[in-house]
C-alpha atoms as a PDB file:
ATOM      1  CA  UNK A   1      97.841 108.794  87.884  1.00  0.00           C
ATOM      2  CA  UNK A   2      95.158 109.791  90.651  1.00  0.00           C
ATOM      3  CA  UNK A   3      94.085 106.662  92.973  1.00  0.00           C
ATOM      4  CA  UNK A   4      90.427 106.264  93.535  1.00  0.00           C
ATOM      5  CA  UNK A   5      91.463 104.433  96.855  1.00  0.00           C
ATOM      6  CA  UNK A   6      94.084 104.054  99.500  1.00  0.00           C
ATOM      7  CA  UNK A   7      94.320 100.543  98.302  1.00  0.00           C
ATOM      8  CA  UNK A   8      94.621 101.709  94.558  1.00  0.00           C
ATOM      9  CA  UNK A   9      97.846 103.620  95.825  1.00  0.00           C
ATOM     10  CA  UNK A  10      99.290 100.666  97.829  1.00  0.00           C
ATOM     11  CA  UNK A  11      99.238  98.569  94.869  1.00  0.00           C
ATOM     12  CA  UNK A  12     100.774 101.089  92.666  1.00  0.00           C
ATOM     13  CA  UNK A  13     103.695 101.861  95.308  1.00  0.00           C
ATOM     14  CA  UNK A  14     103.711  97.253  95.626  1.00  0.00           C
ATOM     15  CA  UNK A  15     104.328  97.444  91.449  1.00  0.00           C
ATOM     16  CA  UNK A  16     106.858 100.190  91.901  1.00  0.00           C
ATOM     17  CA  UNK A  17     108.743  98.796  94.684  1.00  0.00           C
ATOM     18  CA  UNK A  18     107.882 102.056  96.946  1.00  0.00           C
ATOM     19  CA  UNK A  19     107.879 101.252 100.520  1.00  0.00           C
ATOM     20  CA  UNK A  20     106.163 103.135 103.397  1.00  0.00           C
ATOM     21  CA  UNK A  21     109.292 104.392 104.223  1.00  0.00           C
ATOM     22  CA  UNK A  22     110.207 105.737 101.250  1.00  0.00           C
ATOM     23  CA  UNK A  23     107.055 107.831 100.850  1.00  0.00           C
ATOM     24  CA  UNK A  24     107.242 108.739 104.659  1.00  0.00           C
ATOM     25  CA  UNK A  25     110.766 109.955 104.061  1.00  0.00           C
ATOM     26  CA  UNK A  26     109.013 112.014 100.735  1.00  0.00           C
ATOM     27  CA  UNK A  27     106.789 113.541 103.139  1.00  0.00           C
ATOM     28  CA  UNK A  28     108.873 114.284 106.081  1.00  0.00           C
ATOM     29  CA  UNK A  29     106.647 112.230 108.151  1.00  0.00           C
ATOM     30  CA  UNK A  30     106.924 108.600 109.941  1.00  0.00           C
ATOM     31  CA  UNK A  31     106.630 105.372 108.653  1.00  0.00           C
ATOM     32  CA  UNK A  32     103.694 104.667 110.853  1.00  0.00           C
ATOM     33  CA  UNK A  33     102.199 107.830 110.036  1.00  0.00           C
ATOM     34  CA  UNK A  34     102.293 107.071 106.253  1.00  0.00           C
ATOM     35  CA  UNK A  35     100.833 103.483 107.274  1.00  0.00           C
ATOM     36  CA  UNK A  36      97.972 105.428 109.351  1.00  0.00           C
ATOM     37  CA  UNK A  37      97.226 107.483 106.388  1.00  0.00           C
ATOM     38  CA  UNK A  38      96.780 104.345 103.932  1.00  0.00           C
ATOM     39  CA  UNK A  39      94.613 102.414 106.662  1.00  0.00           C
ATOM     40  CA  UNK A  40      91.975 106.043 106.918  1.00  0.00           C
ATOM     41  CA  UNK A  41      93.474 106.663 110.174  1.00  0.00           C
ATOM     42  CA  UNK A  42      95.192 109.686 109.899  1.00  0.00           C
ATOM     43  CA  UNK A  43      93.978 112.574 107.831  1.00  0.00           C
ATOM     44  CA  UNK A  44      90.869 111.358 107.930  1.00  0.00           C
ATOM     45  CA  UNK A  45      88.661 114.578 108.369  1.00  0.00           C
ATOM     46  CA  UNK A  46      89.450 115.384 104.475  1.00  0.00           C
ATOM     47  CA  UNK A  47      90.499 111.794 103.196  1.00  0.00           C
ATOM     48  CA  UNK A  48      90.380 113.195  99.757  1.00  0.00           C
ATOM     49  CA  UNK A  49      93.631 115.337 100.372  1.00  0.00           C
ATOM     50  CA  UNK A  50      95.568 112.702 102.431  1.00  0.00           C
ATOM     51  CA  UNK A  51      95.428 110.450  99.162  1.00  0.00           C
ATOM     52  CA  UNK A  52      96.449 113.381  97.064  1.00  0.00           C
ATOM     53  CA  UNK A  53      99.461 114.283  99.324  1.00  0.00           C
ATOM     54  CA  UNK A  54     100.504 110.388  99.279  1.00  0.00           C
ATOM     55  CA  UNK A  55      99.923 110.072  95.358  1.00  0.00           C
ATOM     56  CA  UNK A  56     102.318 112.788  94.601  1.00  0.00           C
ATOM     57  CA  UNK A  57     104.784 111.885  96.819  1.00  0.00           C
ATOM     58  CA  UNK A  58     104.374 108.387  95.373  1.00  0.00           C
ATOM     59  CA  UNK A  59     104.883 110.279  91.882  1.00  0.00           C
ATOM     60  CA  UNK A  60     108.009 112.332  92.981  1.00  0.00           C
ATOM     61  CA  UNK A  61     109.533 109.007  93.433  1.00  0.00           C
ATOM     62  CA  UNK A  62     108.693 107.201  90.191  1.00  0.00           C
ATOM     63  CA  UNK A  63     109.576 110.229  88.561  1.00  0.00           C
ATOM     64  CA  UNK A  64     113.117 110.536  90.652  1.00  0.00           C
ATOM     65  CA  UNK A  65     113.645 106.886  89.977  1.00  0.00           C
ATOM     66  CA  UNK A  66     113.151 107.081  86.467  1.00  0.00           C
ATOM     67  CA  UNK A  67     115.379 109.976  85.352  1.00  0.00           C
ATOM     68  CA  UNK A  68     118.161 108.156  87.491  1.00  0.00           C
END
């Protein structure tokens, strides 16, 4: 599922039960990095690509937690 917004993709990782932490840990990245990301603050000269990068990372880990 591709996100039209940030927000779209924190309320899909809220129904999941995915964390900040978990995706940062997805992405080899910090917490407050993923947080910066979701808020426009990071990533933000090609904001496009930022919410692709978080969406599959979000994905890996639905798709991880479901085969489990």
């Amino acid at each position: 599922m591709r996100e039209r917004s940030a927000n779209d993709l924190a309320v899909r990782m809220y129904i999941h039960g995915i964390t900040q932490s978990d995706v940062a840990k997805e992405l080899g990245v910090t917490r407050s990095a993923v947080g910066l990301m979701l808020n426009g603050k990071r990533g933000a000269s090609n904001p496009e690509a930022t919410l692709e990068k978080l969406s599959n990372a979000v994905d890996a880990i639905i798709d991880r937690r479901q085969s489990a």
